[in-house]
PDB file of N, CA and C in Angstrom:
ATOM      1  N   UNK A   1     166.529 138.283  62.440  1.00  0.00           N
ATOM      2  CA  UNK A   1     166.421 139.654  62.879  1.00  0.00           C
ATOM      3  C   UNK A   1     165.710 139.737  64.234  1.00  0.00           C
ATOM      4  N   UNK A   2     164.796 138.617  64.259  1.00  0.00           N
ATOM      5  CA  UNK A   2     163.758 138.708  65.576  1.00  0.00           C
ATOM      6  C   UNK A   2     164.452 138.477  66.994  1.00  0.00           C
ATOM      7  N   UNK A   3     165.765 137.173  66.814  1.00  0.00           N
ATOM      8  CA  UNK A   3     166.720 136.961  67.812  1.00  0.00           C
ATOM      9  C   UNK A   3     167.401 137.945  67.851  1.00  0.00           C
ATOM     10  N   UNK A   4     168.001 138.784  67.181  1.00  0.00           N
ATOM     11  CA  UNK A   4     169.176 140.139  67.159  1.00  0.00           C
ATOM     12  C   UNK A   4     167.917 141.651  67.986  1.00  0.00           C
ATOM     13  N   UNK A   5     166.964 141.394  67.897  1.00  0.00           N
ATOM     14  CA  UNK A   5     166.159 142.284  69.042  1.00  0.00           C
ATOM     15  C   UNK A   5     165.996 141.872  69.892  1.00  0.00           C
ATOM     16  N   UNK A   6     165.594 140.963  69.950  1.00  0.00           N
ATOM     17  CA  UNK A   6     165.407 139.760  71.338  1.00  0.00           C
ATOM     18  C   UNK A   6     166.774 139.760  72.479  1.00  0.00           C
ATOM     19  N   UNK A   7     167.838 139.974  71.789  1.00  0.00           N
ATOM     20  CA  UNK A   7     169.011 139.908  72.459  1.00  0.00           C
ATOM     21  C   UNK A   7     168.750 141.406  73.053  1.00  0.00           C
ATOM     22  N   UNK A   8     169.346 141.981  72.267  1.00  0.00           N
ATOM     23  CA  UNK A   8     169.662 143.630  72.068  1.00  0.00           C
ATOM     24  C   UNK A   8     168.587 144.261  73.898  1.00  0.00           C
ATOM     25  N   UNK A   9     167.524 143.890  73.532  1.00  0.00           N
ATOM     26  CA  UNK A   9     166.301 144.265  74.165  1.00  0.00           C
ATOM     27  C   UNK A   9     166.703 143.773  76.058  1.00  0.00           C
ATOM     28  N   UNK A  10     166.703 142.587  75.615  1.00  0.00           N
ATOM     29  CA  UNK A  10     166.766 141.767  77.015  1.00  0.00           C
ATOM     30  C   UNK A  10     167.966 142.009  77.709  1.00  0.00           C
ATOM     31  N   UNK A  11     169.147 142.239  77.505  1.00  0.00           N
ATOM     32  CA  UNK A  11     170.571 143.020  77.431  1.00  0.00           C
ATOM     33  C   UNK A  11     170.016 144.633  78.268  1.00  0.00           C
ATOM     34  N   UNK A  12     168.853 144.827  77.969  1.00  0.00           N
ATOM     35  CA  UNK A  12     168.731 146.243  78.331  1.00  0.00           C
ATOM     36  C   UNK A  12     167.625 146.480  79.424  1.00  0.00           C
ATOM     37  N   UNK A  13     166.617 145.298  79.569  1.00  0.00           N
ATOM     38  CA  UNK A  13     165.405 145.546  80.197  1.00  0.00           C
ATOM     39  C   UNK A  13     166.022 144.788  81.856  1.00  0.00           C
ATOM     40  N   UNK A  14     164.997 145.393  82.668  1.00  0.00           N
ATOM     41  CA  UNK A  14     165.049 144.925  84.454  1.00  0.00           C
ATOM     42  C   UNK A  14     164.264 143.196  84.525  1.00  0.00           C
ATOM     43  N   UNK A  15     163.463 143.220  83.204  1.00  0.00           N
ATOM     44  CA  UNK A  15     162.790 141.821  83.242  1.00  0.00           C
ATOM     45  C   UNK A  15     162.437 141.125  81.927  1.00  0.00           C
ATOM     46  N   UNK A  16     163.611 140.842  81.519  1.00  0.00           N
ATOM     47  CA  UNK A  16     164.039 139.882  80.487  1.00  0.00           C
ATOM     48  C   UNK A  16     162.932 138.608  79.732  1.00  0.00           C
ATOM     49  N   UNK A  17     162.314 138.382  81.130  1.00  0.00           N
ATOM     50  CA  UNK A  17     161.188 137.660  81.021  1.00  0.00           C
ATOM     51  C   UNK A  17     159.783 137.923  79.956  1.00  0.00           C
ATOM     52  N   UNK A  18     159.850 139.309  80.709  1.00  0.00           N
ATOM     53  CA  UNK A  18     158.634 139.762  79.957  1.00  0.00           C
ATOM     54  C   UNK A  18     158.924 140.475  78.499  1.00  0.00           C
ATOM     55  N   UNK A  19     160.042 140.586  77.805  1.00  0.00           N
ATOM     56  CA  UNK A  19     160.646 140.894  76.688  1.00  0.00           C
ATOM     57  C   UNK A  19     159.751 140.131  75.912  1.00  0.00           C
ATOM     58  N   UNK A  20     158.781 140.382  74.614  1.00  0.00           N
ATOM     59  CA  UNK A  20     157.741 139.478  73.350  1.00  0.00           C
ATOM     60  C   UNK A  20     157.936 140.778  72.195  1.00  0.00           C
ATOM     61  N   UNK A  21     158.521 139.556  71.375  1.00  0.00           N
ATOM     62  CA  UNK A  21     158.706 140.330  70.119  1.00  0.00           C
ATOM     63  C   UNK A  21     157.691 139.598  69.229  1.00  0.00           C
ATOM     64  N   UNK A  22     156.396 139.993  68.325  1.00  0.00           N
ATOM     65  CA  UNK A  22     155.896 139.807  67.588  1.00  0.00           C
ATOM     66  C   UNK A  22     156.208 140.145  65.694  1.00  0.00           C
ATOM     67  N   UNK A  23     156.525 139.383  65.486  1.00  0.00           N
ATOM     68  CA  UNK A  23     156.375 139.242  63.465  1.00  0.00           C
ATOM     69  C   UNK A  23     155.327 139.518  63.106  1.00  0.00           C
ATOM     70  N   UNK A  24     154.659 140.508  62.174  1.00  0.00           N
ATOM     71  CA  UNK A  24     153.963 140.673  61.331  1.00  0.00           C
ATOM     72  C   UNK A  24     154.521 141.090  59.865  1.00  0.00           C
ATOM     73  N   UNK A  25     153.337 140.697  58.517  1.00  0.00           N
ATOM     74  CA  UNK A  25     153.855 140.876  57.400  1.00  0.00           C
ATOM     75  C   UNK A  25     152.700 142.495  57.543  1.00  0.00           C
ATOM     76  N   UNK A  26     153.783 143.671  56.387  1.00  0.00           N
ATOM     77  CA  UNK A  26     152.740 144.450  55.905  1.00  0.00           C
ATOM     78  C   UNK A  26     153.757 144.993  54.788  1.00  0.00           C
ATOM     79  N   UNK A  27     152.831 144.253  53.514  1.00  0.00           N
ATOM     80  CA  UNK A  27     152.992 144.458  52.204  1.00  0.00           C
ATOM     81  C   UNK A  27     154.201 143.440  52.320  1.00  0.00           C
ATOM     82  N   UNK A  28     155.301 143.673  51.520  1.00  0.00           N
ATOM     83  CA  UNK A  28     156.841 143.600  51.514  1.00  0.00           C
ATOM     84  C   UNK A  28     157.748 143.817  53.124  1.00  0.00           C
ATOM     85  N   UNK A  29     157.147 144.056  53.636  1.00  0.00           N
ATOM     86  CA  UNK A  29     158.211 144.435  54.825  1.00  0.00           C
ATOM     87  C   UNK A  29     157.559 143.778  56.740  1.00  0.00           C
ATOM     88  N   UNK A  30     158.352 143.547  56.591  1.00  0.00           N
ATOM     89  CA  UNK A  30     158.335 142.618  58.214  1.00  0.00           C
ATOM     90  C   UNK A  30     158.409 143.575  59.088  1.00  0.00           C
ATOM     91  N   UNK A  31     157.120 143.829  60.391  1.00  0.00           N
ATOM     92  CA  UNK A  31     157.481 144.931  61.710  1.00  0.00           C
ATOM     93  C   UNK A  31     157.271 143.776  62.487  1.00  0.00           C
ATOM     94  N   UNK A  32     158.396 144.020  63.571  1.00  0.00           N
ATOM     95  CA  UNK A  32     158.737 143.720  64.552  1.00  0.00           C
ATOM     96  C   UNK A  32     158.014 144.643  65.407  1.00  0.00           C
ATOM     97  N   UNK A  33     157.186 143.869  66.295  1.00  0.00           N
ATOM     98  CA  UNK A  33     156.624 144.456  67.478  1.00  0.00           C
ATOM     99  C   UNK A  33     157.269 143.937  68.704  1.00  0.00           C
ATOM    100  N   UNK A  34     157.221 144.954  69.362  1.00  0.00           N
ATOM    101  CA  UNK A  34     158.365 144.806  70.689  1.00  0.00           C
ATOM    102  C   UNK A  34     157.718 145.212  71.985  1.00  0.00           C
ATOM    103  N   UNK A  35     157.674 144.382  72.847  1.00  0.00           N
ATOM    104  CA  UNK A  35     156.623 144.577  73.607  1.00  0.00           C
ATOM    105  C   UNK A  35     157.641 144.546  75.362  1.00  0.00           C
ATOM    106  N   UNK A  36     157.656 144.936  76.745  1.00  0.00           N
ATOM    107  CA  UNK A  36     158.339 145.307  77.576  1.00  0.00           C
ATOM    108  C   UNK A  36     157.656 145.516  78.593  1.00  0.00           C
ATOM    109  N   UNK A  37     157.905 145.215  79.749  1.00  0.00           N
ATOM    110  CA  UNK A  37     157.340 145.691  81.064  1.00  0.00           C
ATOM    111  C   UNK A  37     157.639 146.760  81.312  1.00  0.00           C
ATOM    112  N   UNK A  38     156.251 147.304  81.610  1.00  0.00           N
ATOM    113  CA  UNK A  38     155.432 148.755  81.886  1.00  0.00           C
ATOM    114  C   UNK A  38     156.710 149.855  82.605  1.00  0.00           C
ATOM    115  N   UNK A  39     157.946 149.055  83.535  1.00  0.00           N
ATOM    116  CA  UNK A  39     158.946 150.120  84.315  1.00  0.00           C
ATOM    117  C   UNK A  39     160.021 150.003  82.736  1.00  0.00           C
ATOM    118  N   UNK A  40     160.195 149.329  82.058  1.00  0.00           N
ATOM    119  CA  UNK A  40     161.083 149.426  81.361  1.00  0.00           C
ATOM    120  C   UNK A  40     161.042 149.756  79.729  1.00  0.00           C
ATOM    121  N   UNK A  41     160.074 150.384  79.843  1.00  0.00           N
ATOM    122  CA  UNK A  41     159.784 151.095  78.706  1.00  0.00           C
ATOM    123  C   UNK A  41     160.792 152.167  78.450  1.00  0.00           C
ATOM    124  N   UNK A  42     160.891 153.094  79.493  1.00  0.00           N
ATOM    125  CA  UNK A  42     162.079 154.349  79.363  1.00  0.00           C
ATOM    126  C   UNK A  42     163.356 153.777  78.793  1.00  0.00           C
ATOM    127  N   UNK A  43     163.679 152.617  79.490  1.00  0.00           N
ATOM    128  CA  UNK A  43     165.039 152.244  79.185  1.00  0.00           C
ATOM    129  C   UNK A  43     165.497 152.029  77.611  1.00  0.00           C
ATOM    130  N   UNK A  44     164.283 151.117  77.308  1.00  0.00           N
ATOM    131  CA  UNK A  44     163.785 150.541  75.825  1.00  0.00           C
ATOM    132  C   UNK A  44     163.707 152.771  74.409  1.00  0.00           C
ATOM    133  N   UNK A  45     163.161 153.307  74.871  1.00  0.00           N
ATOM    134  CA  UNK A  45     163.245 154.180  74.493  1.00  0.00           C
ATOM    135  C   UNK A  45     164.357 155.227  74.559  1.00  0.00           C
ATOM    136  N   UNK A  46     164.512 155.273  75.672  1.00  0.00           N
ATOM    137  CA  UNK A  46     166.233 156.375  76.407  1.00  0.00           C
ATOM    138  C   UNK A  46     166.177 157.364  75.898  1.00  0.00           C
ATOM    139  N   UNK A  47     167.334 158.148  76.802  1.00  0.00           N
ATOM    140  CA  UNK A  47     167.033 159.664  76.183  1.00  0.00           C
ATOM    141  C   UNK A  47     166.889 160.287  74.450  1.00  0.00           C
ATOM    142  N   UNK A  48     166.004 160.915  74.499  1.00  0.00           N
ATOM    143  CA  UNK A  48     165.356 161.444  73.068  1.00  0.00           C
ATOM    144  C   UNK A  48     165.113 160.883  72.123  1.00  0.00           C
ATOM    145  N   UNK A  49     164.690 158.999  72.645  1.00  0.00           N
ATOM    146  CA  UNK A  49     164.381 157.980  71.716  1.00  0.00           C
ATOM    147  C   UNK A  49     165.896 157.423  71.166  1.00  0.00           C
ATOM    148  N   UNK A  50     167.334 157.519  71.913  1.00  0.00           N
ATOM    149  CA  UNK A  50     168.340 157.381  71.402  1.00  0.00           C
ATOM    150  C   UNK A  50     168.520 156.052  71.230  1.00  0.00           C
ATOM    151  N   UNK A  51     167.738 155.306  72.374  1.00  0.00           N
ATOM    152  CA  UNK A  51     167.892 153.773  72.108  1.00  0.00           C
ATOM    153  C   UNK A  51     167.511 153.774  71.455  1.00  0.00           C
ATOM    154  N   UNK A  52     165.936 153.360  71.133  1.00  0.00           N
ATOM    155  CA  UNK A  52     165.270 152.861  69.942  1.00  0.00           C
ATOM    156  C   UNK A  52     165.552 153.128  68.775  1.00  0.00           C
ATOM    157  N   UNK A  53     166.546 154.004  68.425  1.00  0.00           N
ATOM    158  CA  UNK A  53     166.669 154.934  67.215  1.00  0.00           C
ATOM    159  C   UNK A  53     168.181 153.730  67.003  1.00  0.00           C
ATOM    160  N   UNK A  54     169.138 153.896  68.058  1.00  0.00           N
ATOM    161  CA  UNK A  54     169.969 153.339  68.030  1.00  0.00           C
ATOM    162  C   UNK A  54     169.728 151.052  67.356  1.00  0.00           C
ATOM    163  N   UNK A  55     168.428 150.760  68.264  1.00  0.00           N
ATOM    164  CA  UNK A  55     168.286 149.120  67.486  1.00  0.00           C
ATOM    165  C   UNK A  55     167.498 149.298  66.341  1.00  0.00           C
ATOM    166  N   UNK A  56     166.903 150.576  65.828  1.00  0.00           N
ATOM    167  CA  UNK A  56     166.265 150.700  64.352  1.00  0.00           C
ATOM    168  C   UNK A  56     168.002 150.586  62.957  1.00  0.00           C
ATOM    169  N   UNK A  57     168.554 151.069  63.824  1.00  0.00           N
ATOM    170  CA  UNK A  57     169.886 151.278  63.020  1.00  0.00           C
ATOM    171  C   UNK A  57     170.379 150.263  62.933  1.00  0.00           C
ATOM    172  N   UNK A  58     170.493 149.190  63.962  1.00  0.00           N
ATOM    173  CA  UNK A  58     171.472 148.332  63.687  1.00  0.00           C
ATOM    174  C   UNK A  58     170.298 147.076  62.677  1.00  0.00           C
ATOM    175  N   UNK A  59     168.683 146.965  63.379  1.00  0.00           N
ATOM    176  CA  UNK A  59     168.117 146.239  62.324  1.00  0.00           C
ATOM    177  C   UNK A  59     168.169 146.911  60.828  1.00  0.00           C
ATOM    178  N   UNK A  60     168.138 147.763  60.454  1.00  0.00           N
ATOM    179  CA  UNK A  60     168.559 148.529  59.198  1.00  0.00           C
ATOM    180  C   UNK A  60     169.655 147.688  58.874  1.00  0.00           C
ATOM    181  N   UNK A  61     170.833 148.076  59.673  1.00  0.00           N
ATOM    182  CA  UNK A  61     172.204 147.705  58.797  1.00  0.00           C
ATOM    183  C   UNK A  61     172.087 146.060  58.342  1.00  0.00           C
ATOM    184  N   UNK A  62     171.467 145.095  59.699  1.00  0.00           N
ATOM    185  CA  UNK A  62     171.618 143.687  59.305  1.00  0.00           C
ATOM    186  C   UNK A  62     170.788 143.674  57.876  1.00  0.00           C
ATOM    187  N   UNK A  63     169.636 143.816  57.709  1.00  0.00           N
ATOM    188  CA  UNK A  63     168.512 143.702  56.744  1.00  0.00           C
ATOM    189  C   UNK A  63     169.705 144.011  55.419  1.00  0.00           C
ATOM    190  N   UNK A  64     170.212 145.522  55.487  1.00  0.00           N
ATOM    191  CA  UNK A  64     170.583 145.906  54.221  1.00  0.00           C
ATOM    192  C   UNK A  64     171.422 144.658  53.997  1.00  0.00           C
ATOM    193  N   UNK A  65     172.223 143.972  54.644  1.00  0.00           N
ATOM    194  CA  UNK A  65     173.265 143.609  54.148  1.00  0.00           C
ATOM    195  C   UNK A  65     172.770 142.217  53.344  1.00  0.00           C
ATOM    196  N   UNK A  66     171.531 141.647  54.407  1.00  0.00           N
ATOM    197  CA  UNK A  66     170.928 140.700  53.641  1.00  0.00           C
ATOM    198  C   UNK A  66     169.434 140.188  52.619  1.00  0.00           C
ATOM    199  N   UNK A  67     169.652 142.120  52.534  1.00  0.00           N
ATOM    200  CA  UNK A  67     168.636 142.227  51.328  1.00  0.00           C
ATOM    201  C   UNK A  67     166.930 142.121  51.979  1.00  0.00           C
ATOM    202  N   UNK A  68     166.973 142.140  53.079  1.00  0.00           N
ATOM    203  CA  UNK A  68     165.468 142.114  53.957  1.00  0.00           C
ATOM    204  C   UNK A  68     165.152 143.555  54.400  1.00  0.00           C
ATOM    205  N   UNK A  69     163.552 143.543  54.102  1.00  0.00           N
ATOM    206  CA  UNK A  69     162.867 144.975  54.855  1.00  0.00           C
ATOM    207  C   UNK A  69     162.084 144.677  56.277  1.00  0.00           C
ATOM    208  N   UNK A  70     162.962 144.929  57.160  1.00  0.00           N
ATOM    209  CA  UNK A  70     162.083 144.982  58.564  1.00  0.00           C
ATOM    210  C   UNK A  70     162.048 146.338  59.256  1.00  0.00           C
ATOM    211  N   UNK A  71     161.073 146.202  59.903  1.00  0.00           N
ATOM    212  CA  UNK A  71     161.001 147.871  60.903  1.00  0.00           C
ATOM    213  C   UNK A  71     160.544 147.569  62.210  1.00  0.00           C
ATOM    214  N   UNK A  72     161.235 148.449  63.255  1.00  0.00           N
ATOM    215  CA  UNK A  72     160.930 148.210  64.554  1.00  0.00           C
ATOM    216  C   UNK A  72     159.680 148.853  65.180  1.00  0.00           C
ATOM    217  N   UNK A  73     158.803 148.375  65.831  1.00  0.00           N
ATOM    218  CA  UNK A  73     157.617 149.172  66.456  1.00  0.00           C
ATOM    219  C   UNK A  73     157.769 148.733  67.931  1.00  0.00           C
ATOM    220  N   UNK A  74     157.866 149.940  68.938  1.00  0.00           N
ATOM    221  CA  UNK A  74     157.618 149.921  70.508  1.00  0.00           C
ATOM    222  C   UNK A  74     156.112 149.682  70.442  1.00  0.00           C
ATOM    223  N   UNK A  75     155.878 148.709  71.361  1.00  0.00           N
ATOM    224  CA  UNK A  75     154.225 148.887  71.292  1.00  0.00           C
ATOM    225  C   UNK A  75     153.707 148.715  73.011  1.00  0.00           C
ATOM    226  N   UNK A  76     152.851 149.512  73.508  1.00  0.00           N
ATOM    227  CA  UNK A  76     152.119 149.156  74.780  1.00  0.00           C
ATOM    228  C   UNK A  76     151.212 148.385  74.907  1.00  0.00           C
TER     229      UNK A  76
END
């Protein structure tokens, strides 16, 4: 799931480089922390949160299919 943001993300940011996705456990469920250079935050978010809303959906769909709980967190 961590490579399928990792892609998704870097696909979208001005500096690919600085793209760090962090794993944490809490309880049962895995958050993905997603971390981005400071100009490419907007992009990462987009209008009315449509991105982020949009890679919460697709990590949703992978998870359901293989029975895993992960959740996405933007973090500064």
């Amino acid at each position: 799931m961590k490579l399928l943001i990792e892609f998704v993300t870097k696909s979208l940011v001005d500096k690919p480089e600085e793209v760090v996705i962090q794993e944490r456990m809490e309880g049962t469920m895995k958050i993905l922390e997603l971390r981005v250079a400071k100009d490419d935050y907007g992009k990462i978010i987009g209008k009315q949160g449509q991105t982020v809303k949009a890679m919460r959906t697709l990590l949703s769909a992978a998870c359901n299919k293989n029975g895993l709980k992960y959740t996405l967190e933007v973090v500064e």
